[in-house]
N, C-alpha and C. Protein backbone atom coordinates (compact mmCIF):
# COMPACT_ATOMS: atom_id res chain seq x y z
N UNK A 1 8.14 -33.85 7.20
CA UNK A 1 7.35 -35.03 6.93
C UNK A 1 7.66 -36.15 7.93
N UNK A 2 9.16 -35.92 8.27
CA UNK A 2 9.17 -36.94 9.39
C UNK A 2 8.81 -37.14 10.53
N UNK A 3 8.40 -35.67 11.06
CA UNK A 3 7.75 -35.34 12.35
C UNK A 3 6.41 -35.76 11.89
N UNK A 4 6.15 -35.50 11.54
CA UNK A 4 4.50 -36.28 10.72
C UNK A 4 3.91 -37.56 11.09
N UNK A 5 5.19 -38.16 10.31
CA UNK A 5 5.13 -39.78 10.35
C UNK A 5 5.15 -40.00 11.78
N UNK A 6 6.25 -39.57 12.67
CA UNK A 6 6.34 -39.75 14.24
C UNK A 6 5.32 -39.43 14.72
N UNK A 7 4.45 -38.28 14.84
CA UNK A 7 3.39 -38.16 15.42
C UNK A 7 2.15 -39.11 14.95
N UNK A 8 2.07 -39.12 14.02
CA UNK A 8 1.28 -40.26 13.88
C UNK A 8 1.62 -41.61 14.26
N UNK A 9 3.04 -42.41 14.32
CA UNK A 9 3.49 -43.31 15.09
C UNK A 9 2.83 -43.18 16.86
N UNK A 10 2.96 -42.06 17.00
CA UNK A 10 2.79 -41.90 18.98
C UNK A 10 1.01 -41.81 18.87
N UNK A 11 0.50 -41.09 18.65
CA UNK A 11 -1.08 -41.14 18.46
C UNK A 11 -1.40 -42.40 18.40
N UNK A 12 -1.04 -43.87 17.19
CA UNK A 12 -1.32 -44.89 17.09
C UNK A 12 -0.87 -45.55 18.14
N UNK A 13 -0.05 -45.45 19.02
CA UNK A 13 0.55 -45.87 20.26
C UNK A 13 -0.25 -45.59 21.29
N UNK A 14 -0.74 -44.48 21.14
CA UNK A 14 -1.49 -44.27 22.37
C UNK A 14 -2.88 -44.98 22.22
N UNK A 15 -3.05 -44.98 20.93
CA UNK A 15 -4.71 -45.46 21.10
C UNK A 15 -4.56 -46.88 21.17
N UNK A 16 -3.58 -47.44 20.76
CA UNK A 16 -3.28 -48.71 21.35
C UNK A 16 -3.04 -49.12 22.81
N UNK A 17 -2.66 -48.41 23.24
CA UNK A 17 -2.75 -48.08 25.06
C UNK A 17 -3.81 -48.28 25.58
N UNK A 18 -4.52 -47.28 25.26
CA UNK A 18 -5.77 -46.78 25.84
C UNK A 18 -6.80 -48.37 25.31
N UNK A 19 -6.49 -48.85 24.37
CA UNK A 19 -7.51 -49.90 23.97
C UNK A 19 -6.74 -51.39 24.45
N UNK A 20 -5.47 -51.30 24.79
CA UNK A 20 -5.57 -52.87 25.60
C UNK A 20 -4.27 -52.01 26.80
N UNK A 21 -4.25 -53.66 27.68
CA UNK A 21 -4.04 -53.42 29.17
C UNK A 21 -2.15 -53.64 28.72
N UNK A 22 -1.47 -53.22 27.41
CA UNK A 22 0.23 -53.14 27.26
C UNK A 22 0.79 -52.08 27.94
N UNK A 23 1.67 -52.24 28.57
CA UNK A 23 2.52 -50.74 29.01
C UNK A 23 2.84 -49.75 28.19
N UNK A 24 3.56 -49.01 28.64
CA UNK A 24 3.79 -47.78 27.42
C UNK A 24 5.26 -48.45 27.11
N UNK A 25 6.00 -48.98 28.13
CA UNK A 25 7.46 -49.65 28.16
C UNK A 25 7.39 -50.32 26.60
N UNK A 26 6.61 -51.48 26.76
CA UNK A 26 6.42 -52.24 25.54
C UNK A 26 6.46 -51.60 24.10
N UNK A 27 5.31 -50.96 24.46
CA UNK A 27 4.77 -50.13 23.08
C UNK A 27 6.27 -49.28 21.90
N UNK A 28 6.48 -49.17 23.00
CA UNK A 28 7.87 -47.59 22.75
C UNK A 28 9.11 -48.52 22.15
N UNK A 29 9.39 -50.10 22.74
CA UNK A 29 10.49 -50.87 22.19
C UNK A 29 9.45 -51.32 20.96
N UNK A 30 8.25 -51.34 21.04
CA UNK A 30 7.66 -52.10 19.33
C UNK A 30 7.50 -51.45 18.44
N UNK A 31 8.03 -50.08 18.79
CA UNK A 31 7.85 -48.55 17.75
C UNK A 31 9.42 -49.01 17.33
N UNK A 32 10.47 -48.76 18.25
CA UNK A 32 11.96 -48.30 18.04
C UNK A 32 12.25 -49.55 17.61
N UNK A 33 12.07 -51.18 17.59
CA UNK A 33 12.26 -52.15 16.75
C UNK A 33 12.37 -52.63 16.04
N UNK A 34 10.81 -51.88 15.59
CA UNK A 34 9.87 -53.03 14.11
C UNK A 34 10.92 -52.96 13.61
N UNK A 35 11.11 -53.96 12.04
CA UNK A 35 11.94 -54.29 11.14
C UNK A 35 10.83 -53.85 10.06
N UNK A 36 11.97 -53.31 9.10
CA UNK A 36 11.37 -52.31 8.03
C UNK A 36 11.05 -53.80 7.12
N UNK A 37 9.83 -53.91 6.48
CA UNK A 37 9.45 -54.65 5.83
C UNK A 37 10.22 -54.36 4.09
N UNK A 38 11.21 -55.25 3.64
CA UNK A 38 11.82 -54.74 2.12
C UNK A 38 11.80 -56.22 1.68
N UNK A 39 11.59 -56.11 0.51
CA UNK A 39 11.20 -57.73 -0.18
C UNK A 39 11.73 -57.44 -1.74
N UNK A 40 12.79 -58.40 -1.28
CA UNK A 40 13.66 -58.41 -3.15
C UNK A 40 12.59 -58.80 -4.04
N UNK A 41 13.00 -57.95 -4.97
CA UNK A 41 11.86 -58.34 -6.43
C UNK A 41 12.29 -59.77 -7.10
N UNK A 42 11.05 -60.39 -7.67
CA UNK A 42 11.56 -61.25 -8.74
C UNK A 42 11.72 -60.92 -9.89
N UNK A 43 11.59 -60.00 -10.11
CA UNK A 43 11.21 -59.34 -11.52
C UNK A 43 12.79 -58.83 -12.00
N UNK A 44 12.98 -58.02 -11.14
CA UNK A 44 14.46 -57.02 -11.22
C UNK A 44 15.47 -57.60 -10.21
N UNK A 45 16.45 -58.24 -11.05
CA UNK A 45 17.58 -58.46 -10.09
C UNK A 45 18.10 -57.02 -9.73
N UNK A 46 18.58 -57.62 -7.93
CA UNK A 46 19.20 -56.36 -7.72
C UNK A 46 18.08 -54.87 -6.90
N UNK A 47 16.88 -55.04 -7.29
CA UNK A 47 16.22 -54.49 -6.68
C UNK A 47 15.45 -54.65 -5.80
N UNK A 48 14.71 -53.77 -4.63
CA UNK A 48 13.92 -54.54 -3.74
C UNK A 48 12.24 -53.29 -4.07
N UNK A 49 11.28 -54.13 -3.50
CA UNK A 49 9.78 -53.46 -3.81
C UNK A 49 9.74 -52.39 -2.70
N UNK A 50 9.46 -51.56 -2.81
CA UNK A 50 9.29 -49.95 -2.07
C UNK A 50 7.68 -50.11 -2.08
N UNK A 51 7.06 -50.21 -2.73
CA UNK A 51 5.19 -50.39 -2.73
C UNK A 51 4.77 -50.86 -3.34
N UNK A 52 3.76 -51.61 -3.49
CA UNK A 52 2.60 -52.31 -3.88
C UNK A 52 0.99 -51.91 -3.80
N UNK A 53 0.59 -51.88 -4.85
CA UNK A 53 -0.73 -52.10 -4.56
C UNK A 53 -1.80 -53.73 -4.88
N UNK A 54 -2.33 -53.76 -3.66
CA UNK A 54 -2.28 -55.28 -3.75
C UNK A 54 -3.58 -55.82 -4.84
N UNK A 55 -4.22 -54.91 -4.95
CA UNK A 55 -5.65 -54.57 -5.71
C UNK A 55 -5.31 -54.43 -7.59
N UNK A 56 -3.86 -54.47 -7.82
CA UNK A 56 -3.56 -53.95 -9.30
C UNK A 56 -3.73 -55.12 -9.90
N UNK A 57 -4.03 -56.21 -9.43
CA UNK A 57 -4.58 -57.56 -10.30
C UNK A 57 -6.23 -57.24 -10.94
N UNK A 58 -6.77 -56.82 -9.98
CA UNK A 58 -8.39 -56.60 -10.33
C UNK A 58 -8.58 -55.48 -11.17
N UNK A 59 -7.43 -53.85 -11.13
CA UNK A 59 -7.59 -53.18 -11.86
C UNK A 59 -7.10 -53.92 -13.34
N UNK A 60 -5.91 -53.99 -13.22
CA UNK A 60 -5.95 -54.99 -14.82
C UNK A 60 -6.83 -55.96 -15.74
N UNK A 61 -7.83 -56.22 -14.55
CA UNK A 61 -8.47 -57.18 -15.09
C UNK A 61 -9.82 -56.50 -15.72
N UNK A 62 -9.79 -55.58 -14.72
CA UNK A 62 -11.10 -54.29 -15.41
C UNK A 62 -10.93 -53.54 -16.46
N UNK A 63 -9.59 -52.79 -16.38
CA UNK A 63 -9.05 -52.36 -17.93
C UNK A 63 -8.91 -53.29 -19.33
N UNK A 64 -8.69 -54.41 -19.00
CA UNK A 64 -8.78 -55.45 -19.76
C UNK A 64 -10.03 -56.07 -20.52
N UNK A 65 -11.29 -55.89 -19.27
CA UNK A 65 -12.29 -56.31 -20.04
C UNK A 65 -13.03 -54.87 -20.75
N UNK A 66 -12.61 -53.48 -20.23
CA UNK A 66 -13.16 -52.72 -20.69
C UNK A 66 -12.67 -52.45 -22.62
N UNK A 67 -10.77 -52.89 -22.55
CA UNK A 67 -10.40 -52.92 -24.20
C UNK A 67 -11.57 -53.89 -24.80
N UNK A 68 -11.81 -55.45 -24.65
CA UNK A 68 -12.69 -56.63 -24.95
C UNK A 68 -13.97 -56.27 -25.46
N UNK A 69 -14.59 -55.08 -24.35
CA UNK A 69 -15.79 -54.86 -24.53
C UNK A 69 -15.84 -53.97 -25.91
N UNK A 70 -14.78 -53.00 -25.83
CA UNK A 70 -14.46 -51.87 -26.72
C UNK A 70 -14.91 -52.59 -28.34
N UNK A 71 -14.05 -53.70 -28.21
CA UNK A 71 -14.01 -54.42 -29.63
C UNK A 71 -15.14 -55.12 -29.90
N UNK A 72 -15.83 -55.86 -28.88
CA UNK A 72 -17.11 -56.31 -29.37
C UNK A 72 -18.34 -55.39 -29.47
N UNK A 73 -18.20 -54.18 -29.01
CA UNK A 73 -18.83 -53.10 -29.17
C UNK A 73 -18.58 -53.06 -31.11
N UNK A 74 -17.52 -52.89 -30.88
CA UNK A 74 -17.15 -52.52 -32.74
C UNK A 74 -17.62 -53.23 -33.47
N UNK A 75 -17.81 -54.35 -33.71
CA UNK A 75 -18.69 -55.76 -33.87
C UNK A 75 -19.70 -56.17 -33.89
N UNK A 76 -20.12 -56.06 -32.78
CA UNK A 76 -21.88 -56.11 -32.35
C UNK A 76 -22.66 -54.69 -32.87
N UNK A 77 -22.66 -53.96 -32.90
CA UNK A 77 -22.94 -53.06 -33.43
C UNK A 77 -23.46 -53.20 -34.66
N UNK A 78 -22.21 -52.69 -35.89
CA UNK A 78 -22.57 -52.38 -36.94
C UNK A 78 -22.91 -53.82 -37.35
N UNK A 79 -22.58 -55.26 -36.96
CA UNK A 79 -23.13 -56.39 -37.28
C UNK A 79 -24.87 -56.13 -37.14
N UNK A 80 -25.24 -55.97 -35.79
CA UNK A 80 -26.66 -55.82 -35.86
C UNK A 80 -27.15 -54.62 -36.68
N UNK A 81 -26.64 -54.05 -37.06
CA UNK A 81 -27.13 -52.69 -37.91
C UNK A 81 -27.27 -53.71 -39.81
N UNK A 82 -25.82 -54.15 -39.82
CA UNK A 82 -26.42 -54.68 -41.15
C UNK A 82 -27.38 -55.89 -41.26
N UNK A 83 -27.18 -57.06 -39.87
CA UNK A 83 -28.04 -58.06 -40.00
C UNK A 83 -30.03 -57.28 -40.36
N UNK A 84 -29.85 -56.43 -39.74
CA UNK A 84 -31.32 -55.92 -39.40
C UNK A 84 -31.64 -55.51 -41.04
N UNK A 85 -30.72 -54.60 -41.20
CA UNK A 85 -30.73 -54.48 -43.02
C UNK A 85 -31.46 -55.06 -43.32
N UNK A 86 -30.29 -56.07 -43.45
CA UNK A 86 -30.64 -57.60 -44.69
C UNK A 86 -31.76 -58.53 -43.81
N UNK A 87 -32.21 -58.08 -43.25
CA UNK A 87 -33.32 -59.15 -42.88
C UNK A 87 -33.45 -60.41 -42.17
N UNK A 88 -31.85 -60.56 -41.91
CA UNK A 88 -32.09 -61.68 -40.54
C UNK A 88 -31.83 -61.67 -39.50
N UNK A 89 -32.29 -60.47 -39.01
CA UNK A 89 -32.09 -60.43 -37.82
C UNK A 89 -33.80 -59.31 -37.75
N UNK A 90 -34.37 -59.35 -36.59
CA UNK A 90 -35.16 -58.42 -36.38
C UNK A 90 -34.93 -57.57 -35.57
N UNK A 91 -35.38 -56.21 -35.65
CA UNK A 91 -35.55 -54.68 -35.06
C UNK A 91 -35.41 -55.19 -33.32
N UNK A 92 -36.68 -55.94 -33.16
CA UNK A 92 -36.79 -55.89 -31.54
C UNK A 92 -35.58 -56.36 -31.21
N UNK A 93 -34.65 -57.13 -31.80
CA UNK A 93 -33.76 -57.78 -31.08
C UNK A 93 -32.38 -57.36 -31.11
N UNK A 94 -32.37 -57.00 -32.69
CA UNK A 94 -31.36 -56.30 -32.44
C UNK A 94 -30.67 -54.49 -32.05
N UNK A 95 -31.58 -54.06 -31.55
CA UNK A 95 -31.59 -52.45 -31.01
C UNK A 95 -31.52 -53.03 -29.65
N UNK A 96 -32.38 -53.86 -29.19
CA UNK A 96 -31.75 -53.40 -27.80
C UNK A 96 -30.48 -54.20 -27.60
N UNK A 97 -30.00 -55.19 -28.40
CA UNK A 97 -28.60 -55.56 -28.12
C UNK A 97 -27.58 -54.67 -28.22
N UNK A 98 -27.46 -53.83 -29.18
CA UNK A 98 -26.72 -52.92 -29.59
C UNK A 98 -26.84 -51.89 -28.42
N UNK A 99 -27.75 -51.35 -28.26
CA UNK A 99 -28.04 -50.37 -26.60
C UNK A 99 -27.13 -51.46 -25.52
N UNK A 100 -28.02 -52.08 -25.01
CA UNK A 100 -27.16 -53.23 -24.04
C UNK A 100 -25.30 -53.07 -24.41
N UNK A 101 -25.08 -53.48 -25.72
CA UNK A 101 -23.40 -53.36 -25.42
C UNK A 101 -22.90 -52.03 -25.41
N UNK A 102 -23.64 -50.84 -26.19
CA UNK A 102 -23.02 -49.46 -25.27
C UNK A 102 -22.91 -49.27 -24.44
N UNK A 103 -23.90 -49.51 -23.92
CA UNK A 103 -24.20 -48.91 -22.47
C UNK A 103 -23.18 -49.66 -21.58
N UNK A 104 -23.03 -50.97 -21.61
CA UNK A 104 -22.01 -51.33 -20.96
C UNK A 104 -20.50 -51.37 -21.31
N UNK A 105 -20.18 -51.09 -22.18
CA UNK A 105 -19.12 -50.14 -22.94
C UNK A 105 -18.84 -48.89 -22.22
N UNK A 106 -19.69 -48.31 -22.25
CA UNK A 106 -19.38 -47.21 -22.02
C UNK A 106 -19.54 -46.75 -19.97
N UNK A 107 -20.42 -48.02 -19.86
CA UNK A 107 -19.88 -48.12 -18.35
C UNK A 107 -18.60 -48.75 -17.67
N UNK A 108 -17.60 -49.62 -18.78
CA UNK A 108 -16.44 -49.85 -18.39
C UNK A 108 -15.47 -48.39 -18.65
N UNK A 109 -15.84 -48.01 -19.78
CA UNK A 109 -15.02 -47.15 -19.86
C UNK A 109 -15.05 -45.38 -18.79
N UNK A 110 -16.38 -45.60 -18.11
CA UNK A 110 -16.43 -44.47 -16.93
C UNK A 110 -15.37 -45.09 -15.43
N UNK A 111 -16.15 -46.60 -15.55
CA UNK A 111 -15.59 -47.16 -14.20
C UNK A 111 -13.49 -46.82 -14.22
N UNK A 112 -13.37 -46.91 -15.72
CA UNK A 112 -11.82 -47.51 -15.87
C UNK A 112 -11.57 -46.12 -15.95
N UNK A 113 -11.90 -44.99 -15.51
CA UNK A 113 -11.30 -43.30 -15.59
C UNK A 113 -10.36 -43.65 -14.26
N UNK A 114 -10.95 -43.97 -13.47
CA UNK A 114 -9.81 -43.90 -12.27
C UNK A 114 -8.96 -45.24 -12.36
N UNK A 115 -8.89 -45.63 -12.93
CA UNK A 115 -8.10 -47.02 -13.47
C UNK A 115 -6.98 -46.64 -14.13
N UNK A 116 -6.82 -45.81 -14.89
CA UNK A 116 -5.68 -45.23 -15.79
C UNK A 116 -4.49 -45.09 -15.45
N UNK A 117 -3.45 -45.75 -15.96
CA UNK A 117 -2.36 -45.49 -15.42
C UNK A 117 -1.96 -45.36 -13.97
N UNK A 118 -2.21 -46.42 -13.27
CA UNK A 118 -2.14 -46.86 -11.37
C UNK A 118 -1.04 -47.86 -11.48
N UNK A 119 -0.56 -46.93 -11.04
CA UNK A 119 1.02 -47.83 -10.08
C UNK A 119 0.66 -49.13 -9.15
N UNK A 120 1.67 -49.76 -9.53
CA UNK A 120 1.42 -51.39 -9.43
C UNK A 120 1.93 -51.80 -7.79
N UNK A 121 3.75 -51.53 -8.65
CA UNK A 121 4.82 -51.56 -7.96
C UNK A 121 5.70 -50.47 -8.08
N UNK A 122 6.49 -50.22 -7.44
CA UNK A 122 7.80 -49.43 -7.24
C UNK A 122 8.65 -50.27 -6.63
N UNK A 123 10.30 -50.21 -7.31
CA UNK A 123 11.04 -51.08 -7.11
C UNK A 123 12.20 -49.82 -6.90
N UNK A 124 13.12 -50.00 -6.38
CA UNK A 124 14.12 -49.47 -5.59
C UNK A 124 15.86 -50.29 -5.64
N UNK A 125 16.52 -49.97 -5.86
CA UNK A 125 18.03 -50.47 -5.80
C UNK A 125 18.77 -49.40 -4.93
N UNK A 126 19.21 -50.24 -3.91
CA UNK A 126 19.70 -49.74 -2.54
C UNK A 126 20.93 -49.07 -2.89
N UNK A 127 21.21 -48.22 -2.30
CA UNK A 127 22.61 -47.08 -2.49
C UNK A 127 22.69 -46.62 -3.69
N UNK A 128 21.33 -46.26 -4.34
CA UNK A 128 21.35 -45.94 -6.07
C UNK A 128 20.02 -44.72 -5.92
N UNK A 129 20.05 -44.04 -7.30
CA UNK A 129 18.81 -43.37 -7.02
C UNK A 129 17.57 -44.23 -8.17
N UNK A 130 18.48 -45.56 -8.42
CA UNK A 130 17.68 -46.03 -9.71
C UNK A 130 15.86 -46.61 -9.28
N UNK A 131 15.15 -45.61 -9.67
CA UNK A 131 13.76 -46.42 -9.62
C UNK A 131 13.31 -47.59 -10.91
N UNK A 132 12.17 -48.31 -10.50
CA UNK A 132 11.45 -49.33 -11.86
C UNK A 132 10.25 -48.89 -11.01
N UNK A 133 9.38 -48.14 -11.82
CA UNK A 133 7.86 -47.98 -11.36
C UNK A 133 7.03 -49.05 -12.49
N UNK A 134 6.09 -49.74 -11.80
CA UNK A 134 5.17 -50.47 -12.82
C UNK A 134 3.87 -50.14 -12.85
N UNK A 135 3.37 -49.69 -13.80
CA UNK A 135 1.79 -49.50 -13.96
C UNK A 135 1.05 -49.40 -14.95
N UNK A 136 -0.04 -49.95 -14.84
CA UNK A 136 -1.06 -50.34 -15.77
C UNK A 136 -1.66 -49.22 -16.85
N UNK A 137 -1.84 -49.52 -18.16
CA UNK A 137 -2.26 -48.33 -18.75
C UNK A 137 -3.61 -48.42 -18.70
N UNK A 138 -4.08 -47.67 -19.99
CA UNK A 138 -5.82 -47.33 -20.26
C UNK A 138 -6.17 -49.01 -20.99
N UNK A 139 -5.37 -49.76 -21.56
CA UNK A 139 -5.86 -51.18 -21.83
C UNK A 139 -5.98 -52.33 -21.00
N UNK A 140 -4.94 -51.80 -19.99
CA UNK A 140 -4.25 -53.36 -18.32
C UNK A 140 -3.25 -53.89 -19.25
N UNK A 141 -2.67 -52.94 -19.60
CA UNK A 141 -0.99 -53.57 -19.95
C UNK A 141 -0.17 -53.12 -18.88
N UNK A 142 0.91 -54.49 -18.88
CA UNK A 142 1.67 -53.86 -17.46
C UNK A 142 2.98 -52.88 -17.85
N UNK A 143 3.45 -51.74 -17.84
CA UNK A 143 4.10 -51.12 -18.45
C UNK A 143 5.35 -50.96 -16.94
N UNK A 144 6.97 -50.99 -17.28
CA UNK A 144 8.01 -50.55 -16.17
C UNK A 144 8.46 -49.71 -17.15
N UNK A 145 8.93 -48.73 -16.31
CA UNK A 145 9.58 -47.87 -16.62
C UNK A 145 10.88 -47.40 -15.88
N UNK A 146 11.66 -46.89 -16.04
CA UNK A 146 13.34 -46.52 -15.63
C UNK A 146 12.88 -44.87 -14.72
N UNK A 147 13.14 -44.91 -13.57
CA UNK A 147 13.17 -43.49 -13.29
C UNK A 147 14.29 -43.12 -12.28
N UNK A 148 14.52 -42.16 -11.94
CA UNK A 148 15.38 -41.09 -11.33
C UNK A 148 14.56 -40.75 -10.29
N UNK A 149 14.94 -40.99 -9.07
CA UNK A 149 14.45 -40.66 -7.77
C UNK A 149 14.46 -39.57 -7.74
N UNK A 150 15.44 -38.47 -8.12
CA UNK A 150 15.54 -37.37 -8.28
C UNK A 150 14.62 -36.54 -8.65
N UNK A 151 14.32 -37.19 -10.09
CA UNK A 151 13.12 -36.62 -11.00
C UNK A 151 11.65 -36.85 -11.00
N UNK A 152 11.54 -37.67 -9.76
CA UNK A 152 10.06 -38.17 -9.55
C UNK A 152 9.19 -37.25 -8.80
N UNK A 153 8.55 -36.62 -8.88
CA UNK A 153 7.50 -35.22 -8.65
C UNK A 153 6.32 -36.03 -7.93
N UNK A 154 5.87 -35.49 -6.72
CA UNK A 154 4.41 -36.33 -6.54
C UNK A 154 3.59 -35.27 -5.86
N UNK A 155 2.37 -35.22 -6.15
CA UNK A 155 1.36 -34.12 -5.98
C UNK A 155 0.46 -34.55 -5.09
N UNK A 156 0.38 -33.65 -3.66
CA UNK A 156 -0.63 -34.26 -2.76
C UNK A 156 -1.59 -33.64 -2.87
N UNK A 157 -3.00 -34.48 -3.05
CA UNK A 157 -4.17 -33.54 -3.21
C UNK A 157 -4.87 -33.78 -1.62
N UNK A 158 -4.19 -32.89 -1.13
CA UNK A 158 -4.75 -32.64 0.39
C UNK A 158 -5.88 -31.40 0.36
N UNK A 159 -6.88 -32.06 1.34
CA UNK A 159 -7.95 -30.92 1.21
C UNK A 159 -8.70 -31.28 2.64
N UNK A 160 -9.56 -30.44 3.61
CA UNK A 160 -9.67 -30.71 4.80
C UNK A 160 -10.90 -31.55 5.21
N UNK A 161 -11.84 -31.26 3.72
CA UNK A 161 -13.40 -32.06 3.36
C UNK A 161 -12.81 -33.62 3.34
N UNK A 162 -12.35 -33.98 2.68
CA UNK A 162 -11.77 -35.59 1.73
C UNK A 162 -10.31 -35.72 1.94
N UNK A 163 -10.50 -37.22 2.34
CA UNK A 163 -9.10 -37.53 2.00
C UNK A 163 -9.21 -38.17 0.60
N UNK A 164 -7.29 -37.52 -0.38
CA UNK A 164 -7.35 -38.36 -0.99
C UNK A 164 -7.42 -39.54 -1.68
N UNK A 165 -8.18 -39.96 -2.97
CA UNK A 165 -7.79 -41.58 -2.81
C UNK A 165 -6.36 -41.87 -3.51
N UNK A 166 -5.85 -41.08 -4.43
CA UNK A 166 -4.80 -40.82 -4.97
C UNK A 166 -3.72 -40.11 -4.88
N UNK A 167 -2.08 -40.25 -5.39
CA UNK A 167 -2.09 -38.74 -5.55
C UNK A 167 -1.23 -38.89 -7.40
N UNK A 168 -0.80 -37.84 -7.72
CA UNK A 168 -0.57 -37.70 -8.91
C UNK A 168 1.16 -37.63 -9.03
N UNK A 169 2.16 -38.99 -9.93
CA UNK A 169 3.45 -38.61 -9.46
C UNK A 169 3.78 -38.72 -11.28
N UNK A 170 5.03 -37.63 -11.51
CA UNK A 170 5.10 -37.69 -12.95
C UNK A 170 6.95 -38.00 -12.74
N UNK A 171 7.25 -38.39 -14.23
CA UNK A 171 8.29 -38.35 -13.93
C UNK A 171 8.98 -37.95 -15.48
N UNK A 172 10.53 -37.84 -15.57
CA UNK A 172 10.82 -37.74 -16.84
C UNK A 172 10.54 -38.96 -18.12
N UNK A 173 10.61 -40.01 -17.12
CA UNK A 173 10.52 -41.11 -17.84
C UNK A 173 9.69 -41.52 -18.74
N UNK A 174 8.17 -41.20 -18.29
CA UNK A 174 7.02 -40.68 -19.20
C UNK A 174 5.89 -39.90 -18.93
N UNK A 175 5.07 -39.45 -20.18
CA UNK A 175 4.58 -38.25 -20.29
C UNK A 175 3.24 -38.17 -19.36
N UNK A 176 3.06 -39.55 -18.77
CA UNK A 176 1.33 -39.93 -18.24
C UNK A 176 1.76 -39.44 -16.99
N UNK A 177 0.51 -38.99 -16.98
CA UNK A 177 0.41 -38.90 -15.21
C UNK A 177 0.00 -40.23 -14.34
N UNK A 178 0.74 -40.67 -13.89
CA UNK A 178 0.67 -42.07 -13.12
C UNK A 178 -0.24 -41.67 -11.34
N UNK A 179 -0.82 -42.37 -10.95
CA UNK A 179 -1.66 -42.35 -10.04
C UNK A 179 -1.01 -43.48 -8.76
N UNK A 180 -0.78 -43.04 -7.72
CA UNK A 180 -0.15 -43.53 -6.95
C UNK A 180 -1.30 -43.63 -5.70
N UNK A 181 -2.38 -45.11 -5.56
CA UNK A 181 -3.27 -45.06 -4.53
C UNK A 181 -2.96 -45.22 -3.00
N UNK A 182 -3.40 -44.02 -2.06
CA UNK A 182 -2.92 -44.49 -0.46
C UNK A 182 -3.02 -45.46 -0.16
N UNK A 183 -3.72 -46.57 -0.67
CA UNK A 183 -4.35 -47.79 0.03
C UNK A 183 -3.56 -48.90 -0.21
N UNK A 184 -1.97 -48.36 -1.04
CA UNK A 184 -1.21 -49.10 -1.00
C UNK A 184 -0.39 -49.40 0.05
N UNK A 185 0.97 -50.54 0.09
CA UNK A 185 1.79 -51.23 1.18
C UNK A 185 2.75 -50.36 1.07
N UNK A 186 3.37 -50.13 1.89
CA UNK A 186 4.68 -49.24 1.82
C UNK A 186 5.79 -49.68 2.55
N UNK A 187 6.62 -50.42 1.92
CA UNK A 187 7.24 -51.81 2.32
C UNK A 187 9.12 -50.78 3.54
N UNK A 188 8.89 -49.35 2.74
CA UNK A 188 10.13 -48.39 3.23
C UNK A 188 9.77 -47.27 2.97
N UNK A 189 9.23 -46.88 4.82
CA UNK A 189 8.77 -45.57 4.73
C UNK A 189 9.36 -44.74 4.91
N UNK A 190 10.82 -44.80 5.85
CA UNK A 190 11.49 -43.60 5.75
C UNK A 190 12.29 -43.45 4.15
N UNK A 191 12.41 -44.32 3.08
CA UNK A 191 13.01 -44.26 1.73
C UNK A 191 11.71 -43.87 0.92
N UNK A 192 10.61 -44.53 1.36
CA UNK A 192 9.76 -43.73 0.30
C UNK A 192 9.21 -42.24 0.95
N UNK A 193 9.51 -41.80 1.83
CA UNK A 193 9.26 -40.19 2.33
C UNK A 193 10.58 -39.57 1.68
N UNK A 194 11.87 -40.00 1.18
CA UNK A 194 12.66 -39.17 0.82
C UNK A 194 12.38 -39.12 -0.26
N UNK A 195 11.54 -39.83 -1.04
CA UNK A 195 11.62 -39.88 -2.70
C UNK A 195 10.46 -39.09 -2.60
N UNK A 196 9.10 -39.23 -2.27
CA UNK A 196 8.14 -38.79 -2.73
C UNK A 196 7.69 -37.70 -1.54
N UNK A 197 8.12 -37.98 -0.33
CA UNK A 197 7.96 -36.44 0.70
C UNK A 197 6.19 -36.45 0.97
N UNK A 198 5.45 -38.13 1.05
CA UNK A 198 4.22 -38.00 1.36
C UNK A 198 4.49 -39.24 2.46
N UNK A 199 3.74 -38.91 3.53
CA UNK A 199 3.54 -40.30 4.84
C UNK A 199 2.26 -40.92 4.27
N UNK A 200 2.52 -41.72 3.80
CA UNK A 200 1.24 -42.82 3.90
C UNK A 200 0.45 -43.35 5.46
């Protein structure tokens, strides 16, 4: 995996070459340089963030309105079912309200399938194998959990049609399958290639 990462380091080098007038001299000290980007948590003393996804504000906020909708679904509903009953409410108005909040009910709850359980953060404590993974459930609660670097499993769904948008990492800690998106920051890539054995 590390030859991986390197070749893809030199490829991005070159096409950086080829697209402005830098030497290769340059390029090769801004490869062997960079400073590994690691940023102490506020959350966890003692630990520093391994990844982020910077987008897990908006998923929370989607899982969130999809629970909201859930409940005024429960509500709106059988409310318009008995208002119509009893007579104060009328047919035309209240059927298609009731349609209207399924339907969009049930379009939060398609949109929020790939929403489920997406890793937030991953937090890391240096010279330890101690992980804190954070991620959102099926409501946008923020859930951490305790894991074992050891015990953290991650599944690449490599295929030659698609890249993935995910991949799938489980751990002992709990029973969900947590979703780990590429389009996240990866603040330590040679520490997160030993844990999870994927190059972002």
């Amino acid at each position: 995996m590390s030859l991986l990462s390197a070749t893809c380091r030199r490829i991005n080098a070159y096409r950086h070459l080829v697209c402005t007038s830098v030497s290769p001299l340059s390029i090769a000290r801004t490869l062997s340089t960079a400073p590994q980007n690691t940023y102490d948590s506020k959350k966890f003393a003692g630990y520093k963030v391994l990844y982020n996804l910077e987008t897990i504000k908006n998923i929370s906020i989607l899982n969130r309105l999809k629970y909201r909708m859930t409940i005024a679904a429960a509500v709106i509903v059988p409310g318009c079912s008995a208002l119509d009953s009893l007579g104060f409410l009328s047919a035309d108005f209240s059927q298609p309200l009731s349609f209207l909040t399924i339907a969009i009910t049930f379009f939060f709850h398609g949109v929020g399938l790939f929403c489920n359980n997406v890793i937030g953060y991953i937090y890391f404590k240096p010279k330890s194998d101690d992980l804190k993974i954070s991620y959102v459930n099926y409501w946008g609660k923020r859930i951490d959990i305790d894991a074992d670097a050891k015990t953290v499993k991650c599944t690449e769904n490599s295929s030659l049609l698609y890249r993935p948008v995910f991949n799938t990492v489980t751990t002992e800690s709990t029973k969900a399958k947590l979703r780990l998106y590429v389009k996240g920051k990866v603040m330590d890539e040679k520490y997160f290639d030993n844990i999870f054995g994927i190059p972002f």
